[in-house]
N, C-alpha and C. Protein backbone atom coordinates (compact mmCIF):
# COMPACT_ATOMS: atom_id res chain seq x y z
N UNK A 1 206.13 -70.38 -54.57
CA UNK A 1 205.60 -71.74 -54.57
C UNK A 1 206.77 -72.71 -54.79
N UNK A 2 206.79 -73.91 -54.12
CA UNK A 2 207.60 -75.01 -53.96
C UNK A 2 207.75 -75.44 -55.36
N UNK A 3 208.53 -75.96 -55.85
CA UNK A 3 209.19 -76.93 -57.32
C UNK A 3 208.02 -77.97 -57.21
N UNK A 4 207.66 -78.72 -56.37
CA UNK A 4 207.00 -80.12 -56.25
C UNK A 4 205.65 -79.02 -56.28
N UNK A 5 205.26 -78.35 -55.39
CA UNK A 5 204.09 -77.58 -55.80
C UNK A 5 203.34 -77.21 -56.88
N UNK A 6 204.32 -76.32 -57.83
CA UNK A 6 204.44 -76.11 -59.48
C UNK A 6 204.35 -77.27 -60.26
N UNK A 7 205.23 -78.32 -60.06
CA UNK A 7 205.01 -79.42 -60.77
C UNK A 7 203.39 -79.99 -60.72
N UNK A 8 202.81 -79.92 -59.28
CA UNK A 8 201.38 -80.79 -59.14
C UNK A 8 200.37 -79.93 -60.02
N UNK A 9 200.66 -78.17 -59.99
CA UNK A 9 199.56 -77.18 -60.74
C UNK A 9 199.88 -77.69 -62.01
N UNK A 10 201.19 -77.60 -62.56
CA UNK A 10 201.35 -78.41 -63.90
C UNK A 10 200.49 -79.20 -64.39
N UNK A 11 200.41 -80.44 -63.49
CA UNK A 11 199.77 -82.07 -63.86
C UNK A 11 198.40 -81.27 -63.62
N UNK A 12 198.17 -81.04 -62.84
CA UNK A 12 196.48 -80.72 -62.43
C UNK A 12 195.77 -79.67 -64.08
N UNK A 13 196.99 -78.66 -64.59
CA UNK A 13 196.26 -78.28 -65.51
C UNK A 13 196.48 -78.90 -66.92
N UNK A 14 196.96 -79.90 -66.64
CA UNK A 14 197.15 -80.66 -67.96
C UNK A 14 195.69 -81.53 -67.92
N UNK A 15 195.55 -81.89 -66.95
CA UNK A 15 194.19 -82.89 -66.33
C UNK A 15 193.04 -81.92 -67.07
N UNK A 16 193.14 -81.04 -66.25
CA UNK A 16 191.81 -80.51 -66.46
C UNK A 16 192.01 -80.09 -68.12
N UNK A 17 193.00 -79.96 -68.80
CA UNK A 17 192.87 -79.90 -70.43
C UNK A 17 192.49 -81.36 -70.80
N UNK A 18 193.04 -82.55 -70.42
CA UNK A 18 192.34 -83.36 -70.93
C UNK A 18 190.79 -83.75 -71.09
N UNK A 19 190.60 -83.13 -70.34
CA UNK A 19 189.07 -83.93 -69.54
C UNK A 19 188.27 -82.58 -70.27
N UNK A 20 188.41 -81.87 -70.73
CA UNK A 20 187.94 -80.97 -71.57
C UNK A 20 188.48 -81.16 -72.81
N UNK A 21 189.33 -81.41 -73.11
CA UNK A 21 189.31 -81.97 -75.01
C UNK A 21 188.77 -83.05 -74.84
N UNK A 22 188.45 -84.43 -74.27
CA UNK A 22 187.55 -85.08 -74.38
C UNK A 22 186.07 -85.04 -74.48
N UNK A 23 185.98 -83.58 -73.70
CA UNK A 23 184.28 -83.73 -73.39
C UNK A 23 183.79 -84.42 -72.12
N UNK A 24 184.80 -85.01 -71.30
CA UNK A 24 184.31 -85.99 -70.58
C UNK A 24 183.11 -85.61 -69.94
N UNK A 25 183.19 -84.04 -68.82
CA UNK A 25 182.26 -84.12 -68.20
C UNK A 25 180.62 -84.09 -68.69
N UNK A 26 180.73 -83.61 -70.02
CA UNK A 26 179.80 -84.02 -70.68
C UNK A 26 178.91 -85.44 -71.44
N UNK A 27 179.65 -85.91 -71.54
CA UNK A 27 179.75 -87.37 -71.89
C UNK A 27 179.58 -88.08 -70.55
N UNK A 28 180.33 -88.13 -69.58
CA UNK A 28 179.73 -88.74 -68.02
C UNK A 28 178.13 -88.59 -67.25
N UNK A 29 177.89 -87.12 -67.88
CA UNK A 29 176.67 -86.73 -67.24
C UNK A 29 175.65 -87.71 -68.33
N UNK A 30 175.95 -88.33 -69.12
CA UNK A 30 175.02 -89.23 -69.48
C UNK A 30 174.63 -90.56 -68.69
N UNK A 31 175.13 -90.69 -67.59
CA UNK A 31 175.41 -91.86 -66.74
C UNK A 31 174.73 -91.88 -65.38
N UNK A 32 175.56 -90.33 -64.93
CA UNK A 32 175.00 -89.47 -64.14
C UNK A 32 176.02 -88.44 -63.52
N UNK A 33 176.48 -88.36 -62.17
CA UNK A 33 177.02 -86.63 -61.88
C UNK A 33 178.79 -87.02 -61.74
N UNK A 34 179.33 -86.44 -62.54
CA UNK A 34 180.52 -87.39 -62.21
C UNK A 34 181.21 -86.45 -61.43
N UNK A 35 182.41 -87.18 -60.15
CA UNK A 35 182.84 -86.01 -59.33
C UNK A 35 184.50 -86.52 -59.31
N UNK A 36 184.83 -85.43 -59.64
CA UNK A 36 186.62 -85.55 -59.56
C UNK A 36 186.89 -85.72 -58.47
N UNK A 37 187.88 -86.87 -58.27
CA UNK A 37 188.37 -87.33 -56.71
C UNK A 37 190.01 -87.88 -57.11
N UNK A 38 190.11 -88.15 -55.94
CA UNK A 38 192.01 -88.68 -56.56
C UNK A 38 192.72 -87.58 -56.17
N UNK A 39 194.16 -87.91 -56.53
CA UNK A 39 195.09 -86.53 -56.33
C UNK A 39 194.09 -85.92 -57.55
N UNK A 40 193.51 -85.50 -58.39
CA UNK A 40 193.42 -84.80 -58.99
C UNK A 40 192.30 -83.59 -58.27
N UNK A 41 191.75 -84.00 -57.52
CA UNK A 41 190.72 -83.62 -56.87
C UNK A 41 191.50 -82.94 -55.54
N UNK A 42 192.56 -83.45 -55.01
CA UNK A 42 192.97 -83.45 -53.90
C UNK A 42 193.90 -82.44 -54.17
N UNK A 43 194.70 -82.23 -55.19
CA UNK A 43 195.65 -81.31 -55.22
C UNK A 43 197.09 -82.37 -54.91
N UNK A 44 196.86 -83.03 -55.48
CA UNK A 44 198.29 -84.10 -55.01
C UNK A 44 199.00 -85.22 -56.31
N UNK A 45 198.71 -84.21 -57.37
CA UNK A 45 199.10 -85.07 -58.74
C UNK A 45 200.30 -85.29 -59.08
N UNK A 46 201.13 -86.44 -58.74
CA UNK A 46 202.71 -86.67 -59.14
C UNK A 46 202.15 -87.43 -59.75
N UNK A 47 201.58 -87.75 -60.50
CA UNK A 47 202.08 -88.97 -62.25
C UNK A 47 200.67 -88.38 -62.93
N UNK A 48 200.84 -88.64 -64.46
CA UNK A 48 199.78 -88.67 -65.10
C UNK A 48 198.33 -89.19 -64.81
N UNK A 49 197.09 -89.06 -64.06
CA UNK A 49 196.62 -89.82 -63.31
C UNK A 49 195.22 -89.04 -63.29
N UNK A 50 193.94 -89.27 -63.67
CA UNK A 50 193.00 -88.78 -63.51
C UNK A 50 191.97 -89.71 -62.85
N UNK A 51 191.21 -89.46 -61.78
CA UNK A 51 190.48 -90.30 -61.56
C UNK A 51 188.50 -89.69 -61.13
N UNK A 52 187.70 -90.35 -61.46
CA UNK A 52 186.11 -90.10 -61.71
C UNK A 52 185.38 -90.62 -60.93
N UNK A 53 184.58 -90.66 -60.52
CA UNK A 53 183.45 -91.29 -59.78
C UNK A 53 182.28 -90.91 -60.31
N UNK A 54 181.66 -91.29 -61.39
CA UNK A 54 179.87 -90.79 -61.73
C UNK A 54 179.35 -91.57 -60.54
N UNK A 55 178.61 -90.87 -59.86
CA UNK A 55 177.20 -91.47 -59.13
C UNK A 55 176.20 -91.29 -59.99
N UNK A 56 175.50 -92.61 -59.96
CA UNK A 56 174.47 -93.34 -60.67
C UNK A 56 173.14 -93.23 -60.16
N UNK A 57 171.90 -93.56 -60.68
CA UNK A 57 170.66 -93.19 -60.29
C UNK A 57 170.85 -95.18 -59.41
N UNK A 58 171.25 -95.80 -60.23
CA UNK A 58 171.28 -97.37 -60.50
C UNK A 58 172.03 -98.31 -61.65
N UNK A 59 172.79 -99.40 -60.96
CA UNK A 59 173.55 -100.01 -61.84
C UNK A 59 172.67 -101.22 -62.23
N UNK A 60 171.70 -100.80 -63.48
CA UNK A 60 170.97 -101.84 -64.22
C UNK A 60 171.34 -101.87 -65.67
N UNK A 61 170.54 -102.56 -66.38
CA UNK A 61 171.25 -102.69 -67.59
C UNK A 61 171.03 -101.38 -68.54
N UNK A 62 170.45 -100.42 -68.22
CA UNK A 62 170.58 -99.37 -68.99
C UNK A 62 171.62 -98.38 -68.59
N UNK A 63 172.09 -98.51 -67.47
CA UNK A 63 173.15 -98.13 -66.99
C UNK A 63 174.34 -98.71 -67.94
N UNK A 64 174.71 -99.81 -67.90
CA UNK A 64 175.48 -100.27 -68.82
C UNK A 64 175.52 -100.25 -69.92
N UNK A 65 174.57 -99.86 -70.46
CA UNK A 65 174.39 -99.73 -72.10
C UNK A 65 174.93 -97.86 -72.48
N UNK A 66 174.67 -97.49 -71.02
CA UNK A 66 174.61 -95.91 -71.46
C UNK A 66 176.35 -95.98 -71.38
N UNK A 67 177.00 -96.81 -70.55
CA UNK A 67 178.90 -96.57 -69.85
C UNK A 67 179.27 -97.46 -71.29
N UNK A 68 178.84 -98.24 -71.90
CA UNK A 68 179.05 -99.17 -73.33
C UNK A 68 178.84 -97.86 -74.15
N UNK A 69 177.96 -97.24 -74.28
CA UNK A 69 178.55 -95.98 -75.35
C UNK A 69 179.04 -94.96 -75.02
N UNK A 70 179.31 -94.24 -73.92
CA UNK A 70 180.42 -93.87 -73.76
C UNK A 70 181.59 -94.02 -74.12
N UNK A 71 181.80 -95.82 -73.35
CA UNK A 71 182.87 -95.93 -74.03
C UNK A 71 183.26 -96.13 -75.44
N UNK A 72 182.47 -96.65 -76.36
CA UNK A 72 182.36 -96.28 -77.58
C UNK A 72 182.71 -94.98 -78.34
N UNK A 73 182.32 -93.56 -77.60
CA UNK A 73 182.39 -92.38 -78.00
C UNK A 73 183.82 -92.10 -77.79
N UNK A 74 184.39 -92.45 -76.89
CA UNK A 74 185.62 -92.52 -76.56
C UNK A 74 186.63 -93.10 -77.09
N UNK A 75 186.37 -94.16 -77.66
CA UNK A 75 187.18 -94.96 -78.80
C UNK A 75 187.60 -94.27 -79.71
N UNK A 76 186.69 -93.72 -80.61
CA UNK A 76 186.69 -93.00 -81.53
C UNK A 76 187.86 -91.53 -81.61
N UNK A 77 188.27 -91.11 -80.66
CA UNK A 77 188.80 -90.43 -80.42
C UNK A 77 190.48 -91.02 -80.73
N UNK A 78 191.51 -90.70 -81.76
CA UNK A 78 192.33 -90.54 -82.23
C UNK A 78 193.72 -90.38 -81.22
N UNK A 79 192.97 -89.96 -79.90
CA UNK A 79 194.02 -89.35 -78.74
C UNK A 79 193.61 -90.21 -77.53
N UNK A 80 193.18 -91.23 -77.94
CA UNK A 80 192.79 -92.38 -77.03
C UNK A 80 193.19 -93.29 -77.29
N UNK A 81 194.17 -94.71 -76.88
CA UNK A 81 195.16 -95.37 -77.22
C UNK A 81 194.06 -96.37 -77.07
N UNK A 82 193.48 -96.86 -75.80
CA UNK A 82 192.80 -97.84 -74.79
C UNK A 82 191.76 -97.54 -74.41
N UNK A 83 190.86 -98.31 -74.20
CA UNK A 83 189.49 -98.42 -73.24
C UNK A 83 189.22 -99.67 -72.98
N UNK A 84 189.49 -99.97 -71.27
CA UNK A 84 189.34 -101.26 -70.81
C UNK A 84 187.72 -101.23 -70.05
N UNK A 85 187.10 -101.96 -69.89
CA UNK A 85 185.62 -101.84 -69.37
C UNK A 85 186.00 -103.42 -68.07
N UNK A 86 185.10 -102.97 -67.15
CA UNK A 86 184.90 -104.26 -65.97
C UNK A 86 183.91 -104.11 -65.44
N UNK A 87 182.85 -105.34 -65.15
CA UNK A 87 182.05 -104.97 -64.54
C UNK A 87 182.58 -105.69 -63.19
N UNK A 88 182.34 -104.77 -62.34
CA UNK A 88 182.64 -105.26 -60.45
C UNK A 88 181.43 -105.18 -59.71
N UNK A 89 180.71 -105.67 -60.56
CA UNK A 89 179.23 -105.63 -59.46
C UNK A 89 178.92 -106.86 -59.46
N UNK A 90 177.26 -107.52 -58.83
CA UNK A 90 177.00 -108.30 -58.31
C UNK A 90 178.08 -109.62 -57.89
N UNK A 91 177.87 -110.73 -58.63
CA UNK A 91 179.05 -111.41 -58.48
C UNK A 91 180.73 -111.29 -58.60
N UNK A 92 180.85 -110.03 -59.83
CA UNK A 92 181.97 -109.82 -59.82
C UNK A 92 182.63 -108.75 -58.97
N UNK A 93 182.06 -108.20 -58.35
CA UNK A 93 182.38 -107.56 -56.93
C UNK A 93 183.11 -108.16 -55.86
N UNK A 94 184.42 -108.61 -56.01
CA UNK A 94 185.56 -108.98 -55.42
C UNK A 94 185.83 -108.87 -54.03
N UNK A 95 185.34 -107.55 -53.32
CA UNK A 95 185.50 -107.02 -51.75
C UNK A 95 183.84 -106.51 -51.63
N UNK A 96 182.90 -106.92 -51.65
CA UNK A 96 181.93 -106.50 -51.79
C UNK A 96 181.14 -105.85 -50.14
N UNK A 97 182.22 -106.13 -49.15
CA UNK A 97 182.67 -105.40 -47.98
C UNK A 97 183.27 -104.10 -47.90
N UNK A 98 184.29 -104.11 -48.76
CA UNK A 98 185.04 -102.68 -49.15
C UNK A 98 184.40 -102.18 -49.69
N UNK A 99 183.45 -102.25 -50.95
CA UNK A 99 183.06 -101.36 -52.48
C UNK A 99 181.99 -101.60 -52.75
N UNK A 100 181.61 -100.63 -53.15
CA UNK A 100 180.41 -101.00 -53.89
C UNK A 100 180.24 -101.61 -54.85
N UNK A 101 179.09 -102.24 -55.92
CA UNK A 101 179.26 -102.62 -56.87
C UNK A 101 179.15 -101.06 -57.80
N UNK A 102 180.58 -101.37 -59.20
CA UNK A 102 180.27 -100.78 -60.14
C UNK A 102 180.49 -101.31 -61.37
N UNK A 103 180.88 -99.97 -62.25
CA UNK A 103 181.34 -100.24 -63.54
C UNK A 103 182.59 -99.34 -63.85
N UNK A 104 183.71 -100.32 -64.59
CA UNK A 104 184.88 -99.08 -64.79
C UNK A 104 185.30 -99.25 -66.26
N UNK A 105 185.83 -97.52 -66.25
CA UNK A 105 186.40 -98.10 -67.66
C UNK A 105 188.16 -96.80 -67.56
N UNK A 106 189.04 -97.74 -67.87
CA UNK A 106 190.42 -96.96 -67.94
C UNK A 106 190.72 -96.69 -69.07
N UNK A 107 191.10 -95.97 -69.39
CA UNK A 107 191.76 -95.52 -70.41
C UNK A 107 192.76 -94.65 -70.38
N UNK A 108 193.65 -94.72 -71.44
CA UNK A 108 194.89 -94.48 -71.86
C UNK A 108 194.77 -93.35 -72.80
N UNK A 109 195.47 -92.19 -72.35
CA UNK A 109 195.52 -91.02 -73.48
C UNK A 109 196.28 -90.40 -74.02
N UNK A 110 196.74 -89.95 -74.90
CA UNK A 110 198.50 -89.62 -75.48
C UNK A 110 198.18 -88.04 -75.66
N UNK A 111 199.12 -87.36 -75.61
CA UNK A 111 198.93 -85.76 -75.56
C UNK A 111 199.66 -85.70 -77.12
N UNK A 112 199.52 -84.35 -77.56
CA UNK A 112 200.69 -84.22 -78.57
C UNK A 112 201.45 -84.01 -78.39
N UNK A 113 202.09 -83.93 -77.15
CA UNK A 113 203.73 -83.95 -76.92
C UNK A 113 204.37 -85.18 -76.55
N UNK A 114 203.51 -86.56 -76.88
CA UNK A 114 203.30 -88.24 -76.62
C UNK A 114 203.21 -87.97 -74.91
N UNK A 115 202.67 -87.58 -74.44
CA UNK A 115 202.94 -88.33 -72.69
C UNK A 115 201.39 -88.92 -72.90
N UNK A 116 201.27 -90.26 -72.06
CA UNK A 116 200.47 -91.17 -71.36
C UNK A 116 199.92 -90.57 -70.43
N UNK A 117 198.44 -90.48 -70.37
CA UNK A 117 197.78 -90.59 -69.43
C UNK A 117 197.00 -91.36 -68.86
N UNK A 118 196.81 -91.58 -67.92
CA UNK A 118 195.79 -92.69 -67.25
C UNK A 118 194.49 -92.38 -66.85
N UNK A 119 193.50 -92.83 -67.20
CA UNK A 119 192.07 -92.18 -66.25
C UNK A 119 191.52 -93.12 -66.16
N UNK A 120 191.32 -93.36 -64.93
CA UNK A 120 190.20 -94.32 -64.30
C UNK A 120 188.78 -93.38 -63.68
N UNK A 121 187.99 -94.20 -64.39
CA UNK A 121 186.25 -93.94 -64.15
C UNK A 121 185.61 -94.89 -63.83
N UNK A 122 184.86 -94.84 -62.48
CA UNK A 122 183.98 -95.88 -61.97
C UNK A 122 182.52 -95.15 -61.55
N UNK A 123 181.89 -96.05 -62.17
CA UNK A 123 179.91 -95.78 -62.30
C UNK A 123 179.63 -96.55 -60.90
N UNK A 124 179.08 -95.83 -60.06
CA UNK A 124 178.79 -96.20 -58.65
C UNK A 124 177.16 -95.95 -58.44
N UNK A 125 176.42 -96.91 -57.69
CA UNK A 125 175.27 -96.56 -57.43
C UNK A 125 174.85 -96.21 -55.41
N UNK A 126 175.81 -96.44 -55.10
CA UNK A 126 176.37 -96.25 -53.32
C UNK A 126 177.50 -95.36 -52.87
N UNK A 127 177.13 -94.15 -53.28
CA UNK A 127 178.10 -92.70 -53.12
C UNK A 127 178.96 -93.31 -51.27
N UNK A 128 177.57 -93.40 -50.97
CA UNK A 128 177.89 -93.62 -49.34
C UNK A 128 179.19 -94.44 -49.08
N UNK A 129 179.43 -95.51 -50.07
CA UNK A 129 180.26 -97.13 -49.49
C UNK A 129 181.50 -96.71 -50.29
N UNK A 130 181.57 -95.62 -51.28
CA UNK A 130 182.78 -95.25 -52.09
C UNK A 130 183.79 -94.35 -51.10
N UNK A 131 184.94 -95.21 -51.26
CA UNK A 131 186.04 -94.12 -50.80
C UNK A 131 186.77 -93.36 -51.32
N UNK A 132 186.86 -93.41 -52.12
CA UNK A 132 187.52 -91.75 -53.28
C UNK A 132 186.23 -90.78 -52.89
N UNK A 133 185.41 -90.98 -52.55
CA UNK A 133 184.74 -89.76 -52.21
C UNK A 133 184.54 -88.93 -50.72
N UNK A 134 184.44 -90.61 -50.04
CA UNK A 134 184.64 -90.34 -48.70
C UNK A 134 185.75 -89.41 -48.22
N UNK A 135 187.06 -89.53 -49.21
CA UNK A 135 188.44 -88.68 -49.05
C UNK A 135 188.27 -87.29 -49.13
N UNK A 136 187.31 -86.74 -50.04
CA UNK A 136 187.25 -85.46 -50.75
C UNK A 136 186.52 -84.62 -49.20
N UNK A 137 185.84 -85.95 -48.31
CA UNK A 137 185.14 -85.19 -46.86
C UNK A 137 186.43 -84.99 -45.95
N UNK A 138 186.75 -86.02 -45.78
CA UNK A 138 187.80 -86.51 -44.96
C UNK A 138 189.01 -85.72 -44.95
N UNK A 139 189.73 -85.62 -46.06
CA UNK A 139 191.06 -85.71 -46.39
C UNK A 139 191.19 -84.57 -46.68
N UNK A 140 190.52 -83.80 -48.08
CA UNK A 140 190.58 -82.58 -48.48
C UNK A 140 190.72 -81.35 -47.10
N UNK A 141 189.91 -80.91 -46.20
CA UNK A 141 190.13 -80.28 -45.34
C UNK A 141 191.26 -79.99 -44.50
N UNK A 142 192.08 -81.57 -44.44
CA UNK A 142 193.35 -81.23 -43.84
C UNK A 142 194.45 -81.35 -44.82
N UNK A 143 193.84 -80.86 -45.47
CA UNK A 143 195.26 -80.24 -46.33
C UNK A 143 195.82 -79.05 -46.67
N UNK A 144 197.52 -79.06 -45.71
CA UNK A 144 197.51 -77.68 -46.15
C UNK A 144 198.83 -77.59 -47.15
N UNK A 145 199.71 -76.77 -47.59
CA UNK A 145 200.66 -76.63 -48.78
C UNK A 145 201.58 -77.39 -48.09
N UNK A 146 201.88 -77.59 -46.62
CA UNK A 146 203.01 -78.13 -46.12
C UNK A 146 202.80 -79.72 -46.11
N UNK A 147 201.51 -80.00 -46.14
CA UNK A 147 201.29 -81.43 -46.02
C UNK A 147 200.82 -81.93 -47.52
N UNK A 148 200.97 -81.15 -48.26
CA UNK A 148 200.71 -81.30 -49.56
C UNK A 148 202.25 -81.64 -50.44
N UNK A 149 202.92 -80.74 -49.62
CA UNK A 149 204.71 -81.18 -50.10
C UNK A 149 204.94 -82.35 -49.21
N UNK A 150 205.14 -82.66 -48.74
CA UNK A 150 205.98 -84.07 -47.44
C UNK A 150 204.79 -85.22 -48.49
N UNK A 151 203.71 -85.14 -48.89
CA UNK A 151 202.60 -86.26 -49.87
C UNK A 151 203.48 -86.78 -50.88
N UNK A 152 203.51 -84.89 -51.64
CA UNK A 152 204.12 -85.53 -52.86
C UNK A 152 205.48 -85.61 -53.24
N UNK A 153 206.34 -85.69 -52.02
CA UNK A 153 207.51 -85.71 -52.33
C UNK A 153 207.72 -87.39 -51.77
N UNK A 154 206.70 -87.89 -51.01
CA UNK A 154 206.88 -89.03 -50.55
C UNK A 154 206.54 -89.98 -51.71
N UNK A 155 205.61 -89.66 -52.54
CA UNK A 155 204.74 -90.48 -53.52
C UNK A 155 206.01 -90.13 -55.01
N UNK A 156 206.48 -88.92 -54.89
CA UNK A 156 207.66 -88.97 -55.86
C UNK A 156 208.54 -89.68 -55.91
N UNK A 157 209.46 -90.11 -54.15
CA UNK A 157 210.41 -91.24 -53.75
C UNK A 157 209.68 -92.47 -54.14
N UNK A 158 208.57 -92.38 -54.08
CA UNK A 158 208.05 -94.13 -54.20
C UNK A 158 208.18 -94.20 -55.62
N UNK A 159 207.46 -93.12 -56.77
CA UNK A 159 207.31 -93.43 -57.89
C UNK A 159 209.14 -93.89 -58.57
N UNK A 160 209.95 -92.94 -57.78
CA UNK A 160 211.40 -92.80 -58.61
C UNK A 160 212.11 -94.02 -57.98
N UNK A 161 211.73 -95.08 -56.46
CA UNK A 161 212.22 -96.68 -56.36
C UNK A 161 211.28 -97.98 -56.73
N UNK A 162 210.20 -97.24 -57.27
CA UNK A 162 209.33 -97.97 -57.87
C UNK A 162 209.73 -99.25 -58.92
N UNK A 163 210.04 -100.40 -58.88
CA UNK A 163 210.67 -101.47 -59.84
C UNK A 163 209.93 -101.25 -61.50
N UNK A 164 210.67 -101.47 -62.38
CA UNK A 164 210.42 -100.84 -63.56
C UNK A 164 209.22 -101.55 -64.04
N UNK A 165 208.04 -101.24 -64.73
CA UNK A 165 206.82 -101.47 -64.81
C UNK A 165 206.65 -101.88 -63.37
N UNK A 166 206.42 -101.76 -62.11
CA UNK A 166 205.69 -101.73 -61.29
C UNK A 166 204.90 -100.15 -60.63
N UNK A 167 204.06 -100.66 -59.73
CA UNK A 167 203.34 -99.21 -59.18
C UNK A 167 203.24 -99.22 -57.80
N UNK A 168 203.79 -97.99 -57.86
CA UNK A 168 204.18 -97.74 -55.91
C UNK A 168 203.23 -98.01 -55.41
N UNK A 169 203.25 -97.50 -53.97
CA UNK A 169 202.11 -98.03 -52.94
C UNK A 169 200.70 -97.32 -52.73
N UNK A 170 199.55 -97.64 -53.06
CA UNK A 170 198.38 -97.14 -53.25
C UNK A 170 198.43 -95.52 -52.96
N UNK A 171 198.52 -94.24 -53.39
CA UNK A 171 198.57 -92.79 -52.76
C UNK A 171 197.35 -92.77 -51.53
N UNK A 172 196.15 -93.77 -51.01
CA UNK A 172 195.71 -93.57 -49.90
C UNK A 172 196.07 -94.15 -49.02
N UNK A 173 197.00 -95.00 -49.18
CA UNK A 173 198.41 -95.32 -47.98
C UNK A 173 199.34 -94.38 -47.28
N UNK A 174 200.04 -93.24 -48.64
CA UNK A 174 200.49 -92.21 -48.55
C UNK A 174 200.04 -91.25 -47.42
N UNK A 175 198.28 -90.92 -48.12
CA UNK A 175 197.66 -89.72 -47.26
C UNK A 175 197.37 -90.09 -45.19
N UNK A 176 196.91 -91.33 -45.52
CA UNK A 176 196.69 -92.36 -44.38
C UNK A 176 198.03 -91.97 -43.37
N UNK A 177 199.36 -92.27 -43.58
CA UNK A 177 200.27 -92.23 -42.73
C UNK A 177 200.63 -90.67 -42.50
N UNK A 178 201.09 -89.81 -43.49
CA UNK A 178 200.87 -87.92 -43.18
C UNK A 178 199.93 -87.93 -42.01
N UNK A 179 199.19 -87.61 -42.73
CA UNK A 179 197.81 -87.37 -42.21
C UNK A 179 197.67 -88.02 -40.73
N UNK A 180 197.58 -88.86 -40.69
CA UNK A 180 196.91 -89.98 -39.55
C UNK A 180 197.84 -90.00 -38.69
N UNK A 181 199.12 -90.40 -39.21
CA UNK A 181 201.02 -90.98 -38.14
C UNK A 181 201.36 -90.22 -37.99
N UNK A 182 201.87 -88.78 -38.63
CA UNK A 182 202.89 -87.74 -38.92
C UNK A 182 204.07 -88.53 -39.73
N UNK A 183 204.33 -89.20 -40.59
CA UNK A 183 205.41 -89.56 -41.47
C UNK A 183 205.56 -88.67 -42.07
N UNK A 184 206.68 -88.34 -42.53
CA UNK A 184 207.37 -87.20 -43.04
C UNK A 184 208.53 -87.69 -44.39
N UNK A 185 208.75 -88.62 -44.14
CA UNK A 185 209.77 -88.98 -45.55
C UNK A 185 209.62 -90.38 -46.18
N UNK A 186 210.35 -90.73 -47.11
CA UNK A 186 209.95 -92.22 -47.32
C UNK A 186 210.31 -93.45 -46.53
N UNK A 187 211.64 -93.01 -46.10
CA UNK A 187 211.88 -94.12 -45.04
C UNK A 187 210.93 -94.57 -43.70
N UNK A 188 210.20 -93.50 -43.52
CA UNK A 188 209.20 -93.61 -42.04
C UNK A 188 208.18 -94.08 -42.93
N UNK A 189 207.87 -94.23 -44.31
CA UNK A 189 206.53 -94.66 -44.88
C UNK A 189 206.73 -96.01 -45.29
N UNK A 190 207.89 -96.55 -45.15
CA UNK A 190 208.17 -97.86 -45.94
C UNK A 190 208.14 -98.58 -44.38
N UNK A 191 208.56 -98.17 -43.13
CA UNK A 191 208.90 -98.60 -41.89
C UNK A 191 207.20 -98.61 -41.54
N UNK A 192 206.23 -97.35 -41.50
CA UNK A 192 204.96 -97.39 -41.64
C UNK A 192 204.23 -98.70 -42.07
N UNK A 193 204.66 -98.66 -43.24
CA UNK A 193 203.71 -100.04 -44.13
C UNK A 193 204.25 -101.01 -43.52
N UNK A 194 205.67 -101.41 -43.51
CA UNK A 194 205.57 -102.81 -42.84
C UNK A 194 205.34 -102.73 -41.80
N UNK A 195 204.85 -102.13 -40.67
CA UNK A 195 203.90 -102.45 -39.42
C UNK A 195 202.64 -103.05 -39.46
N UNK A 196 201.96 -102.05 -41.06
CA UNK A 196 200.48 -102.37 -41.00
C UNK A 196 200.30 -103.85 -41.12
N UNK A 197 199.05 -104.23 -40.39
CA UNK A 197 198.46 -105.73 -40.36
C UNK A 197 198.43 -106.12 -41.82
C-alpha cells in the first residue's frame, strides 16, 4: 500500500475512533439515520475531517429541540473544545437552489495526543437535494486505489500551498476534475479551476 494510502487508513481509523468515543452514531439516531459521507465515507481523508448527514423525518421545531440537545450532550464532553449550531433553513437558506434546508452543528475535537478535529453534521429533511450524499452514488463507485492516490495527493498539494489559516479548494472540486477531466496533479487542477465559470 501507497504512503498517501496508509496515511488516509490512518485518518479514517482515527475517525471512526472518534465518532465512537463520542457515541455519535448513537446520539444522531435521535434526530434520525445519520450517514457518513465526505472523504470519510469516500476513502479520501487528508486532514482531520469528519463529515454527517442525519436524514430527518422533518425539519420542525422538535427537530430542533432534539439537534439543541444533542448538542448539549456534546458540550459536556471534556474532548470537545466547540459546538457551533446554524440554522440554514427557511429564510436562512442562502442557495436554497443548491441545498436543502437544514440544521448544522461543527464541532471541534482534541484527541489525547492534542490533534484537532473537525466534524461537520447537517440535519436534512431532502436526502434527494443533498450532495454529500448524492457523491456516495455517484462518486464512490469510481473509485479505484489509483484515483484515490492522484485525489489525495492533489488535496495534500493544496492543503501544503494553502495560505496560513486559509482552506484549500472545496475536495468536491478535487473529485469533479479526476474524475470528470482526467487531472492528474496540482498544476492541471489550479489551470482546471481557473477555467471554471
Amino acid at each position: 500500500m501507497s504512503d498517501i494510502l496508509k496515511k488516509q487508513a490512518e485518518l479514517q481509523a482515527q475517525a471512526d475512533t472518534i465518532v465512537s468515543a463520542l457515541g455519535l452514531e448513537d446520539a444522531l439516531r435521535l434526530a434520525g439515520n445519520p450517514v457518513w459521507v465526505g472523504s470519510s465515507a469516500l476513502g479520501l481523508m487528508a486532514r482531520r475531517d469528519i463529515d454527517i448527514t442525519v436524514v430527518c423525518e422533518r425539519l420542525d421545531p422538535a427537530a430542533r429541540r432534539t439537534v439543541a440537545e444533542i448538542a448539549g450532550e456534546l458540550m459536556l464532553d471534556s474532548r470537545v473544545g466547540a459546538v457551533r449550531y446554524r440554522n440554514d433553513s427557511g429564510l436562512w437558506n442562502v442557495e436554497p437552489q443548491n441545498y436543502p434546508d437544514g440544521l448544522y452543528l461543527g464541532l471541534t475535537y482534541r484527541t489525547d495526543t492534542g490533534e484537532d478535529w473537525n466534524l461537520d453534521i447537517w440535519f436534512i429533511d431532502e436526502p434527494d437535494r443533498q450532495p454529500d450524499l448524492k457523491h456516495l452514488k455517484t462518486l464512490l463507485p469510481r473509485l479505484t486505489d489509483e484515483v484515490r492516490k492522484t485525489i489525495l495527493a492533489i488535496k495534500a498539494d493544496l492543503a501544503a500551498t494553502a495560505p496560513k489559516g486559509g482552506r484549500p479548494a472545496p475536495s468536491a472540486l478535487v473529485y469533479e476534475a479526476v474524475l470528470d477531466d482526467g487531472v492528474d496533479k496540482l498544476a492541471g487542477f489550479v489551470d482546471w479551476l481557473s477555467r471554471r465559470p
